[in-house]
C-alpha atoms as a PDB file:
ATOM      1  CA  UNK A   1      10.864 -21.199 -51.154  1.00  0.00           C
ATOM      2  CA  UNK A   2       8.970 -22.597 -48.498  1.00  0.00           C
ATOM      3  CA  UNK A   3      11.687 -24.733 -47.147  1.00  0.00           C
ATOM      4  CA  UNK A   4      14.039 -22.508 -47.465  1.00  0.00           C
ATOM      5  CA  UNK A   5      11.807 -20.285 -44.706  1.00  0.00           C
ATOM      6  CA  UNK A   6      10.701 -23.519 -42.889  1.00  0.00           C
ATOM      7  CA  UNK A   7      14.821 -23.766 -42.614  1.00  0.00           C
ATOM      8  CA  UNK A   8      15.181 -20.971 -41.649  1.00  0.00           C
ATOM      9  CA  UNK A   9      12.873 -20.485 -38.814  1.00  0.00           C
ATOM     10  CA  UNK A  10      14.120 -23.877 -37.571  1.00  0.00           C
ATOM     11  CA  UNK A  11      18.074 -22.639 -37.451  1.00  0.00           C
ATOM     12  CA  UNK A  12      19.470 -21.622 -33.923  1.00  0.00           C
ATOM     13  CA  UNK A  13      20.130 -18.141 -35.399  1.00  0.00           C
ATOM     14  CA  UNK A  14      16.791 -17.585 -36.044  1.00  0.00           C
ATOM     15  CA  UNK A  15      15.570 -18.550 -32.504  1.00  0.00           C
ATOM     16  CA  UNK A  16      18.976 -16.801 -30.872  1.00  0.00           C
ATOM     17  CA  UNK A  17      17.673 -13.506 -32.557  1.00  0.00           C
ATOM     18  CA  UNK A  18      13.746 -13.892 -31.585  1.00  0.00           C
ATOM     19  CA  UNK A  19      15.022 -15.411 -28.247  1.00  0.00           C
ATOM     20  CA  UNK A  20      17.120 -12.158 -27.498  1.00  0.00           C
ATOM     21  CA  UNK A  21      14.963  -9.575 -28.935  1.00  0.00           C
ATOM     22  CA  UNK A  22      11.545 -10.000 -27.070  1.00  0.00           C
ATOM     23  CA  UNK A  23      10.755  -7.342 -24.891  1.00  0.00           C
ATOM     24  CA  UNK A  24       9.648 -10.313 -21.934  1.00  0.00           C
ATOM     25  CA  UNK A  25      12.147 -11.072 -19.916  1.00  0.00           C
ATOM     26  CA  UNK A  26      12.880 -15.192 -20.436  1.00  0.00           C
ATOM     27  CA  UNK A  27      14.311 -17.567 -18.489  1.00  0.00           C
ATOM     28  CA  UNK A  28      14.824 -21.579 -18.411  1.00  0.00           C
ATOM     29  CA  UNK A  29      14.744 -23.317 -15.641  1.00  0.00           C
ATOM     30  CA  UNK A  30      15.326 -27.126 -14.894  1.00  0.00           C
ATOM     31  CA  UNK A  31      13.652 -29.107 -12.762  1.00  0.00           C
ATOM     32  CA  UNK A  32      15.916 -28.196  -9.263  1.00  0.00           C
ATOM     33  CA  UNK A  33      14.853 -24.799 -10.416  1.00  0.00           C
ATOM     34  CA  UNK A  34      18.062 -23.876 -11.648  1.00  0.00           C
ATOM     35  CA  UNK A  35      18.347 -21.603 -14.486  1.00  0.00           C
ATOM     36  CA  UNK A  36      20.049 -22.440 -17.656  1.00  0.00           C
ATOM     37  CA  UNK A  37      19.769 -19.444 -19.938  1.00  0.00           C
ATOM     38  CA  UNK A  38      18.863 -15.532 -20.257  1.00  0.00           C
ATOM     39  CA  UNK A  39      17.972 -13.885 -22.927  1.00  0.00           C
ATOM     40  CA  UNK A  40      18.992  -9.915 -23.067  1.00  0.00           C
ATOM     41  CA  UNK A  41      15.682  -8.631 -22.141  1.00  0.00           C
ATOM     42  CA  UNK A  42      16.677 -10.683 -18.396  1.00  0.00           C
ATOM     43  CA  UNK A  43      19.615  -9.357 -18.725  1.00  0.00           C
ATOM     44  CA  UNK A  44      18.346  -5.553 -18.315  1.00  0.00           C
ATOM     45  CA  UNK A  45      15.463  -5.758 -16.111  1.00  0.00           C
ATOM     46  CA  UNK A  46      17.792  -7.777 -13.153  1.00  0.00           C
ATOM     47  CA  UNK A  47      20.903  -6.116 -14.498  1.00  0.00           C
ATOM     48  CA  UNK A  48      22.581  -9.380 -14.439  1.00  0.00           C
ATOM     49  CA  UNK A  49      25.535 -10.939 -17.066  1.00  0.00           C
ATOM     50  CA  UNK A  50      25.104 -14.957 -18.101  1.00  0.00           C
ATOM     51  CA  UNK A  51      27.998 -15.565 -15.607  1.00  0.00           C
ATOM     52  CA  UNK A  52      25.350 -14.107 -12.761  1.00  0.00           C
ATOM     53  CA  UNK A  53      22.609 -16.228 -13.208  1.00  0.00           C
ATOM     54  CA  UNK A  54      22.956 -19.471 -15.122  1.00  0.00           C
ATOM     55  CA  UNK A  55      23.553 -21.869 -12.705  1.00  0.00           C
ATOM     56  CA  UNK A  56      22.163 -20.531  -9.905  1.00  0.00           C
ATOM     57  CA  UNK A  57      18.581 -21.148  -8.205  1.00  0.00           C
ATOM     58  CA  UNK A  58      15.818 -19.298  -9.463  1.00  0.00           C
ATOM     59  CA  UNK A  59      15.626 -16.805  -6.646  1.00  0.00           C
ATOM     60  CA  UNK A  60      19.513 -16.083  -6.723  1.00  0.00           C
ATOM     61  CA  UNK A  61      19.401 -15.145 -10.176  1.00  0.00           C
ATOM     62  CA  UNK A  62      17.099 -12.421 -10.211  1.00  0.00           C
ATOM     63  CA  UNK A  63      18.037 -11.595  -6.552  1.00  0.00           C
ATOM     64  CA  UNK A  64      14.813 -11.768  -4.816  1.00  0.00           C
ATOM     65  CA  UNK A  65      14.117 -10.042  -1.722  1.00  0.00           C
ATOM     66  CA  UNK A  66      13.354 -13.244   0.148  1.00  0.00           C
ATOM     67  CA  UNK A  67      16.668 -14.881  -0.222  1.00  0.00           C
ATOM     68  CA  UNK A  68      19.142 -11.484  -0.701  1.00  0.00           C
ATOM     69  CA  UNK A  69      17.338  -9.991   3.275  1.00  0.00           C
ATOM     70  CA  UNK A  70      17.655 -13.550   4.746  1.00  0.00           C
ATOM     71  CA  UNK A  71      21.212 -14.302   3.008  1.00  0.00           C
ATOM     72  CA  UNK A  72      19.403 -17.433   1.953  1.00  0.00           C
ATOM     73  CA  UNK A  73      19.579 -19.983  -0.830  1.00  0.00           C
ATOM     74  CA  UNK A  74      16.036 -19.593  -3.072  1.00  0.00           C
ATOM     75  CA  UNK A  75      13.288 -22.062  -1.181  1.00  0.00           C
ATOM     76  CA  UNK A  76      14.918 -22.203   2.017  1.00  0.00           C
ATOM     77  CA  UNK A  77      13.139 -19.530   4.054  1.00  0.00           C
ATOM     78  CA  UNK A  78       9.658 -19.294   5.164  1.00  0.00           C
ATOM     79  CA  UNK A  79       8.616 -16.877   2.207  1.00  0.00           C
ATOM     80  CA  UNK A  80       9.713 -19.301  -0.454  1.00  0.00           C
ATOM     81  CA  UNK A  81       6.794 -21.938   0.435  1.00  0.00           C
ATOM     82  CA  UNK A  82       4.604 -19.134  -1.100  1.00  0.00           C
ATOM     83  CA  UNK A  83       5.846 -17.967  -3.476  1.00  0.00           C
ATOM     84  CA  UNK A  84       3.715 -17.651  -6.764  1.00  0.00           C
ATOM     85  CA  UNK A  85       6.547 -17.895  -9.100  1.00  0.00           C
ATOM     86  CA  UNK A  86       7.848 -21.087  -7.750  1.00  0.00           C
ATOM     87  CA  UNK A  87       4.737 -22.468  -7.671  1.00  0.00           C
ATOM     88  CA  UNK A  88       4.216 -21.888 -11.295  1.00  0.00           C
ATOM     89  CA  UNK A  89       7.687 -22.848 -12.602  1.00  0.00           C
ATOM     90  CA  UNK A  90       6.377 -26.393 -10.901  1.00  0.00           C
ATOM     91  CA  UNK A  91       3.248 -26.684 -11.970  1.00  0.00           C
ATOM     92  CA  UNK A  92       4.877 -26.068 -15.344  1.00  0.00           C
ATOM     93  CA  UNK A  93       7.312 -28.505 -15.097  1.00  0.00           C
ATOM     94  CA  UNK A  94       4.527 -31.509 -14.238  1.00  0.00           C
ATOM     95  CA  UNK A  95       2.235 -30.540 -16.319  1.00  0.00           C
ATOM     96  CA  UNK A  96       3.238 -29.972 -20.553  1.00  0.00           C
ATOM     97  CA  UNK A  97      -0.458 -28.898 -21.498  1.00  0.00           C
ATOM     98  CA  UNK A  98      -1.243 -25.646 -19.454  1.00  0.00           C
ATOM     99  CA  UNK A  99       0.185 -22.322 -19.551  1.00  0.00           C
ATOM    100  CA  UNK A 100       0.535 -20.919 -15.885  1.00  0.00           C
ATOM    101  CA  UNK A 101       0.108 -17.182 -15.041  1.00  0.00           C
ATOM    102  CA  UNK A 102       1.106 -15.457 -12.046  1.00  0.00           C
ATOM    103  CA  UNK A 103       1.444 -11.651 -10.721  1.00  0.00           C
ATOM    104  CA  UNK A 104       3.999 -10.748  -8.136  1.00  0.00           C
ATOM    105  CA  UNK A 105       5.004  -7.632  -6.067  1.00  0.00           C
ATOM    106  CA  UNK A 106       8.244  -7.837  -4.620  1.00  0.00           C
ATOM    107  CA  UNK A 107      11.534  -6.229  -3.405  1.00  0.00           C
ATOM    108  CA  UNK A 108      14.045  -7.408  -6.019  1.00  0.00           C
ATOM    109  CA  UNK A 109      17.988  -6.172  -5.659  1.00  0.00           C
ATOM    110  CA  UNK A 110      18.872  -4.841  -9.146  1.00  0.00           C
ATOM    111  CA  UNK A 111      22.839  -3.543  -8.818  1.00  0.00           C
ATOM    112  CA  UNK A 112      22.943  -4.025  -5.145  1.00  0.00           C
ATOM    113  CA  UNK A 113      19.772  -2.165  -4.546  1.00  0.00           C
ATOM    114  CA  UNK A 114      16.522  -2.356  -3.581  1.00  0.00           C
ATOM    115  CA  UNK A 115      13.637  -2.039  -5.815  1.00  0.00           C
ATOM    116  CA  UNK A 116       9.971  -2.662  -5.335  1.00  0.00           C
ATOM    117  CA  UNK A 117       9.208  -4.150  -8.618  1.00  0.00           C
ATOM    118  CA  UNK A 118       5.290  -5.853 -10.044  1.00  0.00           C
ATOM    119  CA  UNK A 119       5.935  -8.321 -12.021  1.00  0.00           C
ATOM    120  CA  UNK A 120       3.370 -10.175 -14.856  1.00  0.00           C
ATOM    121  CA  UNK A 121       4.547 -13.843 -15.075  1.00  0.00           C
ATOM    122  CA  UNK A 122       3.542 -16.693 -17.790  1.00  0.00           C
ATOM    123  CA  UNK A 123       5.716 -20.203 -17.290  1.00  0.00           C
ATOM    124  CA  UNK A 124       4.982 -23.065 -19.355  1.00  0.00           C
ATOM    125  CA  UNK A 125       6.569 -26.685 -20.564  1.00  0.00           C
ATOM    126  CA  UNK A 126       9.651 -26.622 -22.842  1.00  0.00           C
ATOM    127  CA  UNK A 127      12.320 -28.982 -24.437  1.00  0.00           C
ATOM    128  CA  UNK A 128      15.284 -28.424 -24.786  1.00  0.00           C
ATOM    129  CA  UNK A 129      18.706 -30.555 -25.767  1.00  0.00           C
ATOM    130  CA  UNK A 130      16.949 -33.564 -24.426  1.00  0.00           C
ATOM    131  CA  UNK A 131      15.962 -31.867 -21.386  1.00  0.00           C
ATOM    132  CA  UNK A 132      12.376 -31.038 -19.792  1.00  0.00           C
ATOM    133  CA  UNK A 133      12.715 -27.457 -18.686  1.00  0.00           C
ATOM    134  CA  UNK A 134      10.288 -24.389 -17.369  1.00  0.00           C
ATOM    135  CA  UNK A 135      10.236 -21.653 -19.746  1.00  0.00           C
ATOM    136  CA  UNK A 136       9.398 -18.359 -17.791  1.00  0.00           C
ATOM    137  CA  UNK A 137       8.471 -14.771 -19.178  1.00  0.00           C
ATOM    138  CA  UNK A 138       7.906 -11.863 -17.096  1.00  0.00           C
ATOM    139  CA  UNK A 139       6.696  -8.604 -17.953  1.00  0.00           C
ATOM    140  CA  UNK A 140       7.857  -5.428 -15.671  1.00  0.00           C
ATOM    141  CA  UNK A 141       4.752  -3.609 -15.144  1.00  0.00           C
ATOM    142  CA  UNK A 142       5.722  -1.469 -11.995  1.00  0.00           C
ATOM    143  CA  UNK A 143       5.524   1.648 -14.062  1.00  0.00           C
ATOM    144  CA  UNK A 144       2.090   0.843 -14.994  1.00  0.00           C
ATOM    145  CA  UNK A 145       1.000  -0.724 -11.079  1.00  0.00           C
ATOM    146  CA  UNK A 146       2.428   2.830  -9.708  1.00  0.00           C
ATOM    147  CA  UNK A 147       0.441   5.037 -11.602  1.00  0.00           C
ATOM    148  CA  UNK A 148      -2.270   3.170 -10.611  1.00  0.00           C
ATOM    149  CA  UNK A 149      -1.673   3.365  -6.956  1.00  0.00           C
ATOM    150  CA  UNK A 150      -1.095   7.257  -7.530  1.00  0.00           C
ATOM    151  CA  UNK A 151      -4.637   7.593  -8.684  1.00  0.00           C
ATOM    152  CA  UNK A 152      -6.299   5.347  -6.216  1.00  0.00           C
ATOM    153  CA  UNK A 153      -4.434   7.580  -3.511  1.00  0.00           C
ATOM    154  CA  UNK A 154      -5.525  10.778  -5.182  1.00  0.00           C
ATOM    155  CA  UNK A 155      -8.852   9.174  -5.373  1.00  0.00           C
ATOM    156  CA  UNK A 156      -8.862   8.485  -1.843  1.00  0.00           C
ATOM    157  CA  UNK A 157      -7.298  11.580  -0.420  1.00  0.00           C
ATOM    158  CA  UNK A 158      -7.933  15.090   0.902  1.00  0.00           C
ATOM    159  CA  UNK A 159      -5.747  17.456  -1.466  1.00  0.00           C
ATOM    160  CA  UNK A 160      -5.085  19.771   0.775  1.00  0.00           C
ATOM    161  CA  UNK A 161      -4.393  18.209   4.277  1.00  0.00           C
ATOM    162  CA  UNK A 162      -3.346  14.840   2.448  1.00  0.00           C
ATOM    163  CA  UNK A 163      -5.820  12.697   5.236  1.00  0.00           C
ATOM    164  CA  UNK A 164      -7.997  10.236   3.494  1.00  0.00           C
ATOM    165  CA  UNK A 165     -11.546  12.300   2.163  1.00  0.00           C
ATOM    166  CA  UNK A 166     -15.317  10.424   3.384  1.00  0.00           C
ATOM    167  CA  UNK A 167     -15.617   8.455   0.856  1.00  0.00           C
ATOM    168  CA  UNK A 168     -12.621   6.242   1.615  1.00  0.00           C
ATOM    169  CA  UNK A 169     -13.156   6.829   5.166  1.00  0.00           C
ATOM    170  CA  UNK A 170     -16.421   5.346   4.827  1.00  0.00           C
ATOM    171  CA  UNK A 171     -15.638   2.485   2.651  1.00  0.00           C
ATOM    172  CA  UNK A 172     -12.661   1.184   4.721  1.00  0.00           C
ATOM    173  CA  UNK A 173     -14.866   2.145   8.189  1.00  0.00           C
ATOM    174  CA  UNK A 174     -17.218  -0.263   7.372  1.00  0.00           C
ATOM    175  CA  UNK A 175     -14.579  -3.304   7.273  1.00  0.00           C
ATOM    176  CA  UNK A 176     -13.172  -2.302  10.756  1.00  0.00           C
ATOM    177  CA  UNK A 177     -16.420  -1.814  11.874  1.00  0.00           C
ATOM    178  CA  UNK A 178     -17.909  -5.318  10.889  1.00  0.00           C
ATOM    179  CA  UNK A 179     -14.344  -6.841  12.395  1.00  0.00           C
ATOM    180  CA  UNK A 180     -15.253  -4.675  15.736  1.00  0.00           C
ATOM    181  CA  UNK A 181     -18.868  -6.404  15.569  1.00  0.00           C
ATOM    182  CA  UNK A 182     -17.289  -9.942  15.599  1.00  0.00           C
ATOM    183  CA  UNK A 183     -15.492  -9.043  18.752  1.00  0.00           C
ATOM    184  CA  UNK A 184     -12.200  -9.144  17.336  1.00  0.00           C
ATOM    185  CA  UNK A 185     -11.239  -5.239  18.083  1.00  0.00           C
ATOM    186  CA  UNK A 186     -12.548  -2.649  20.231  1.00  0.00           C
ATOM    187  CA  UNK A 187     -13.180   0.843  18.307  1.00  0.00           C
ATOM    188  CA  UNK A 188     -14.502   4.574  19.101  1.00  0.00           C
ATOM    189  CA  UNK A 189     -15.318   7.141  16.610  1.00  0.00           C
ATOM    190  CA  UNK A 190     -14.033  11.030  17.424  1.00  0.00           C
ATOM    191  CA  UNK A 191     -15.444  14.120  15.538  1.00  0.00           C
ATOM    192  CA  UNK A 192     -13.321  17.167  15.649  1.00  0.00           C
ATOM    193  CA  UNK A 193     -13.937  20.490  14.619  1.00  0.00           C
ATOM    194  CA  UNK A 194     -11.680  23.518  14.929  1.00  0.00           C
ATOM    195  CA  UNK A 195     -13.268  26.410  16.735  1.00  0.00           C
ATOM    196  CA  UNK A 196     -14.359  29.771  15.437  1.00  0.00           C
ATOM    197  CA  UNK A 197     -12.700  28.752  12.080  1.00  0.00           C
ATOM    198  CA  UNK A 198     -14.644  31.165  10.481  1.00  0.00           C
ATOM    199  CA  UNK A 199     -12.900  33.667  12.237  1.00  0.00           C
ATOM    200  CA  UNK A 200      -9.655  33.071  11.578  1.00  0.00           C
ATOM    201  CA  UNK A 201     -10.493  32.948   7.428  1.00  0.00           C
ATOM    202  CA  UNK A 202     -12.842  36.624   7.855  1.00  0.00           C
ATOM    203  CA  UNK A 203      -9.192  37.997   9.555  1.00  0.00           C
ATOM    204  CA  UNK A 204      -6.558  36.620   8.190  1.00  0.00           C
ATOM    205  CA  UNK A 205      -8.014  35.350   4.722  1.00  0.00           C
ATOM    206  CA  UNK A 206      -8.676  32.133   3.346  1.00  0.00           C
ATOM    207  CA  UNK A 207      -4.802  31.075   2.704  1.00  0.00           C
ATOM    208  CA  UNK A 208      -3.982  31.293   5.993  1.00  0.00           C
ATOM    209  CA  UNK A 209      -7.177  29.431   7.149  1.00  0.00           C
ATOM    210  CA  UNK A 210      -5.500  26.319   4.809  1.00  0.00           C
ATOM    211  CA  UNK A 211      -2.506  26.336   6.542  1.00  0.00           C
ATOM    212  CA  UNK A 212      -4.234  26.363  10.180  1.00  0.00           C
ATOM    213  CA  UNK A 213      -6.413  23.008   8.528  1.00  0.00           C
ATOM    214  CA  UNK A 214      -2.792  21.981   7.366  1.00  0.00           C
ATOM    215  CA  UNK A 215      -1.393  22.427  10.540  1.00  0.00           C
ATOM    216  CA  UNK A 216      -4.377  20.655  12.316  1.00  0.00           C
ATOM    217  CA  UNK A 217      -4.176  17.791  10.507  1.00  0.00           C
ATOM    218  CA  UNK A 218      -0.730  17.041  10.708  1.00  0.00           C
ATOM    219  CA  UNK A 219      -0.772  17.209  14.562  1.00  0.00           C
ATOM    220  CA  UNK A 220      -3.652  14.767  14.206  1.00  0.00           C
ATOM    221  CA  UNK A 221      -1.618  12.584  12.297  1.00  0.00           C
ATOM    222  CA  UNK A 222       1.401  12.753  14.147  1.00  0.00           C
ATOM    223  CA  UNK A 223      -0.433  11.953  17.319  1.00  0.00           C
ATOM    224  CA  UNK A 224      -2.261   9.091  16.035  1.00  0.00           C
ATOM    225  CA  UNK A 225      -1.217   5.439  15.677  1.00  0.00           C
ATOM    226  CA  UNK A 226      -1.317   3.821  11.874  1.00  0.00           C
ATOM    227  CA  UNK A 227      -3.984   1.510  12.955  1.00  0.00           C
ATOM    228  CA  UNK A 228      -6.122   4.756  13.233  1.00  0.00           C
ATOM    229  CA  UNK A 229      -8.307   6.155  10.911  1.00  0.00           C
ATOM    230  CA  UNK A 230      -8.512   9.666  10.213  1.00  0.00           C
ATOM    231  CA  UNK A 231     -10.410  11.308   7.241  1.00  0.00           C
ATOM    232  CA  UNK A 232     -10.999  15.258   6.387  1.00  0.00           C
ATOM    233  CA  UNK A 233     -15.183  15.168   6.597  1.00  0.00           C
ATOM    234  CA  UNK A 234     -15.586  18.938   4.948  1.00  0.00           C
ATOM    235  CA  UNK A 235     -14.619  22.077   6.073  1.00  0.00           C
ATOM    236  CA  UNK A 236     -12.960  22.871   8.982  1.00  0.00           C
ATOM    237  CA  UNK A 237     -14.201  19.185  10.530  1.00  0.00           C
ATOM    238  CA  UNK A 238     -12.686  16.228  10.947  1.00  0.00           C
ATOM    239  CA  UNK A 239     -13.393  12.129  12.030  1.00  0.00           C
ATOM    240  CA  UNK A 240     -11.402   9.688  13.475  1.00  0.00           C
ATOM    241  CA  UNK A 241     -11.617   5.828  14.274  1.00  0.00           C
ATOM    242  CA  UNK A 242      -9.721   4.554  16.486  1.00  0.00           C
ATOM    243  CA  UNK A 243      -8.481   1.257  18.277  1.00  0.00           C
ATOM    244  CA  UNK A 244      -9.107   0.851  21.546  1.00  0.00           C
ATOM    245  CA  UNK A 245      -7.655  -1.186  24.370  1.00  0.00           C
ATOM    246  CA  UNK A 246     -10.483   0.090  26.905  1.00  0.00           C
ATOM    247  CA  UNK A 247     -12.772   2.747  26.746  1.00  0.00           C
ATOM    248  CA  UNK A 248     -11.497   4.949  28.943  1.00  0.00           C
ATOM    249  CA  UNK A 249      -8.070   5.201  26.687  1.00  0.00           C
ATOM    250  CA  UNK A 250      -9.928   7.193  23.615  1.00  0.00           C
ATOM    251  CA  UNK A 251     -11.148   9.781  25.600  1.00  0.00           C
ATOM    252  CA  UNK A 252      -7.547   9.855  26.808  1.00  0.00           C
ATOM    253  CA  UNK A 253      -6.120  10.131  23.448  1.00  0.00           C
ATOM    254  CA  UNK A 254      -8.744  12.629  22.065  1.00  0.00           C
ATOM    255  CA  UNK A 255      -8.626  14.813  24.921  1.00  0.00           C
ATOM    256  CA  UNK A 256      -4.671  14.922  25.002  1.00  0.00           C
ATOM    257  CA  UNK A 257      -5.178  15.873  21.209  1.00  0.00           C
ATOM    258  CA  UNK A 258      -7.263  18.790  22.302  1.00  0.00           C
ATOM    259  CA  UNK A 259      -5.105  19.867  24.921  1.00  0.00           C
ATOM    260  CA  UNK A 260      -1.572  19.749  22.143  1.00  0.00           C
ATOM    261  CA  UNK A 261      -3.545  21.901  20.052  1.00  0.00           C
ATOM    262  CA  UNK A 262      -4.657  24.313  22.287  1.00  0.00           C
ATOM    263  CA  UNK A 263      -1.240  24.524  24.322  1.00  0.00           C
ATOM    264  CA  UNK A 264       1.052  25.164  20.965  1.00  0.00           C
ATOM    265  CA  UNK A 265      -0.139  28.308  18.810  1.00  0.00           C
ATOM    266  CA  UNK A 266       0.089  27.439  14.977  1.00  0.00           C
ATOM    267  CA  UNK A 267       3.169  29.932  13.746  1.00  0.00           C
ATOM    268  CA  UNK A 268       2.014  32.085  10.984  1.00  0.00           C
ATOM    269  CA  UNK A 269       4.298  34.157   9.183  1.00  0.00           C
ATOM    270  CA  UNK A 270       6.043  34.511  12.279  1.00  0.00           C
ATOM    271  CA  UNK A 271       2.825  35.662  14.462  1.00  0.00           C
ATOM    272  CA  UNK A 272       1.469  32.891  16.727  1.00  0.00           C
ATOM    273  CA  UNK A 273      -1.916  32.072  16.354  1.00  0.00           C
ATOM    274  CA  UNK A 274      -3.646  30.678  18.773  1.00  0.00           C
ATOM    275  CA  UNK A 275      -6.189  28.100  18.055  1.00  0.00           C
ATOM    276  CA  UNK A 276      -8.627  25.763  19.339  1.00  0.00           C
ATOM    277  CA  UNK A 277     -10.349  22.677  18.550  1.00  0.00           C
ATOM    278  CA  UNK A 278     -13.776  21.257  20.039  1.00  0.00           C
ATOM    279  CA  UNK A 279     -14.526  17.192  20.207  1.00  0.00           C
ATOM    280  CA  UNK A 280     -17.730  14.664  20.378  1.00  0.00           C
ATOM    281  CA  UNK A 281     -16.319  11.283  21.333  1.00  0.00           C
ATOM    282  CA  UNK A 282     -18.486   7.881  21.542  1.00  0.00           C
ATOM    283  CA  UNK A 283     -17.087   4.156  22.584  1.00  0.00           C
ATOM    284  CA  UNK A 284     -20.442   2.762  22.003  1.00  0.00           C
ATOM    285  CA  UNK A 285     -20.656  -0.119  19.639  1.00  0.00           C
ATOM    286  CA  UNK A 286     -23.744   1.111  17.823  1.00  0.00           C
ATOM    287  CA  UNK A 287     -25.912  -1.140  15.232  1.00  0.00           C
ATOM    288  CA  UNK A 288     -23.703   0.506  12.245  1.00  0.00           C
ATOM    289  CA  UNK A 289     -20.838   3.040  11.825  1.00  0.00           C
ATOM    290  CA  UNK A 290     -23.479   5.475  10.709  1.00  0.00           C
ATOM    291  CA  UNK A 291     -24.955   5.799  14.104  1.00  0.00           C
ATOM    292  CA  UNK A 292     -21.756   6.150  16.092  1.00  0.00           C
ATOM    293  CA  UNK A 293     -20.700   8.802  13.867  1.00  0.00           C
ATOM    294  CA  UNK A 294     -23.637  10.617  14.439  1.00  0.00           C
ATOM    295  CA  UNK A 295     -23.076  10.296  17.953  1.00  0.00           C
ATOM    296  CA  UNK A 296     -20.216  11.465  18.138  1.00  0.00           C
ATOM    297  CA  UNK A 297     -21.309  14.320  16.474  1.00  0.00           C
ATOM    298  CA  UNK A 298     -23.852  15.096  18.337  1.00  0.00           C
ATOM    299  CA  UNK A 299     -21.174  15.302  21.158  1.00  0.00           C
ATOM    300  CA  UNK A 300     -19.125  18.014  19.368  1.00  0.00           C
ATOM    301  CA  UNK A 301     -22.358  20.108  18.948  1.00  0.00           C
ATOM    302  CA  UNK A 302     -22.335  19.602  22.580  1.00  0.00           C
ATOM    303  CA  UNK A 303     -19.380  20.579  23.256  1.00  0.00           C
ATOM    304  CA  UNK A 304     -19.361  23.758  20.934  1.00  0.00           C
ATOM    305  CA  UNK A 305     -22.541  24.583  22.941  1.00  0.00           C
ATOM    306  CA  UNK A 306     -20.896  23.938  26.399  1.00  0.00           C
ATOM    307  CA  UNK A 307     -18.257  26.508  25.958  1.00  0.00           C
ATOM    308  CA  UNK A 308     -15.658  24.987  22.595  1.00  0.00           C
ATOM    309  CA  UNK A 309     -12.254  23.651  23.130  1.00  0.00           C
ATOM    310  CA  UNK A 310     -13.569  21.206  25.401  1.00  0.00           C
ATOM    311  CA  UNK A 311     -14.141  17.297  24.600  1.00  0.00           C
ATOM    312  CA  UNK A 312     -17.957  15.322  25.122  1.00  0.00           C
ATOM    313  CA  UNK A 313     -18.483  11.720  25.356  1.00  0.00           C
ATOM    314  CA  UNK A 314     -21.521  10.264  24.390  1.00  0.00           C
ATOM    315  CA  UNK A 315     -23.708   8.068  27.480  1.00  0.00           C
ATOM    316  CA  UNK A 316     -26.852   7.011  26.339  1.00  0.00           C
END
């Protein structure tokens, strides 16, 4: 009995069925990194036929975004030198003993278009017909890697104006801070706070006070660059940190902020609504982020004192 099993585990139909039934997408490769056979689970995640892959390089058969954008052969353009999975593949190759393990997130073309795929990679030494080859399996795990960035986002987000919430403002502050320290960037930190918000909720109720925050926040965002970083703080008030050429260019940008807002009425139902924002403003590189936030605090409770809809910067 037992050689009849040992025979049969040994016969090529045997392997053919394991080799085309696991759920890992596998791949051999020799060593000019060409590949040599697919199994079906390749097959489906590249949607690619034997006839569109064996033969050709490594890249080329799965259609990787590095060689497809640059109309490239796979390890020719400046991408390839590091690329994890061709790294592995020859590490694997030169070395029978150790499994190698890789993640990679990449555009892919799949039918002619593109997809952002994250990929879980495992290459190791294999014979086969005489012939020393890299065995690769790779595991989609995009679904798994998007859900995951959904929750960080939600994590890090304000749900109803959809800018980042303190907590992330804080924790990614303090890296462009510490760069700023170095002397690598120049920064200023902004407080804004719309005026008499109070007001609008007591007359026009609380659902139209979320679309006014709504409606302040996206002209925020629209008038800020991506480098900036703008966070909901609570209520009706808002912070910003912000790249800076010279000093003189934030109050700029703040103040022509102010001046957007309070020039274009927010359109309710209709009915414009005319509405108002107030801002502190400091270009001082303080001793932490901490400080120059509450600077620039203090400046909007100066300029809610000197009148609102106005902008302060702080001068020690």
């Amino acid at each position: 009995m037992h050689e009849v099993t040992d025979a049969l585990i040994s016969s090529p139909e045997f392997a053919g069925f394991l080799f085309n039934n696991l759920s890992s997408a596998i791949f051999l490769v020799d060593r000019n990194i060409r590949v040599q056979k697919i199994n079906d689970a390749f097959k489906t995640l590249f949607s690619k036929e034997d006839s569109e892959a064996i033969g050709l390089l490594c890249g080329n058969s799965i259609n990787c975004g590095f060689a497809v954008e640059q109309h490239a052969q796979c390890g020719t353009t400046p991408d390839c030198a590091a690329c994890m999975l061709r790294n592995c593949i020859n590490e694997s190759l030169t070395d029978d003993k150790k499994t190698q393990s890789t993640y990679i997130a990449r555009t892919f073309y799949i039918a002619g278009k593109p997809r952002q795929k994250y990929l879980r990679i495992k290459t190791n030494h294999v014979s086969w017909e005489g012939e020393d080859l890299a065995i690769v399996a790779i595991d989609d795990i995009t679904d798994l890697e998007e859900q995951k960035l959904k929750l960080q986002e939600l994590a890090s987000k304000d749900p109803l104006t959809g800018l980042y919430n303190r907590r992330y403002f804080f924790e990614t502050g303090e890296n462009i801070f510490q760069n700023a320290k170095r002397g690598n960037i120049s920064i200023a930190v902004a407080m804004f706070d719309i005026d008499h918000f109070k007001r609008i909720n007591d007359a026009h109720g609380h659902t139209i006070g979320d679309f006014v925050l709504k409606a302040v926040a996206d002209i925020l965002m629209r008038n800020l660059r991506k480098a900036d970083l703008l966070a909901r703080f609570g209520g009706e008030e808002f912070c910003l940190l912000l790249h800076c050429r010279e000093q003189e260019d934030s109050y700029t940008v703040i103040d022509k902020i102010r001046l957007l807002i309070e020039q274009n009425p927010i359109v309710v139902n209709d009915i414009p609504l005319a509405v108002t924002i107030s801002a502190g403003l400091t270009t001082r590189l303080e001793d932490s982020l901490e400080t120059m936030i509450r600077h620039a605090d203090e400046m909007l409770y100066r300029a809610k004192e000197g009148g609102r809809d106005r902008t302060e910067e702080y001068a020690p």
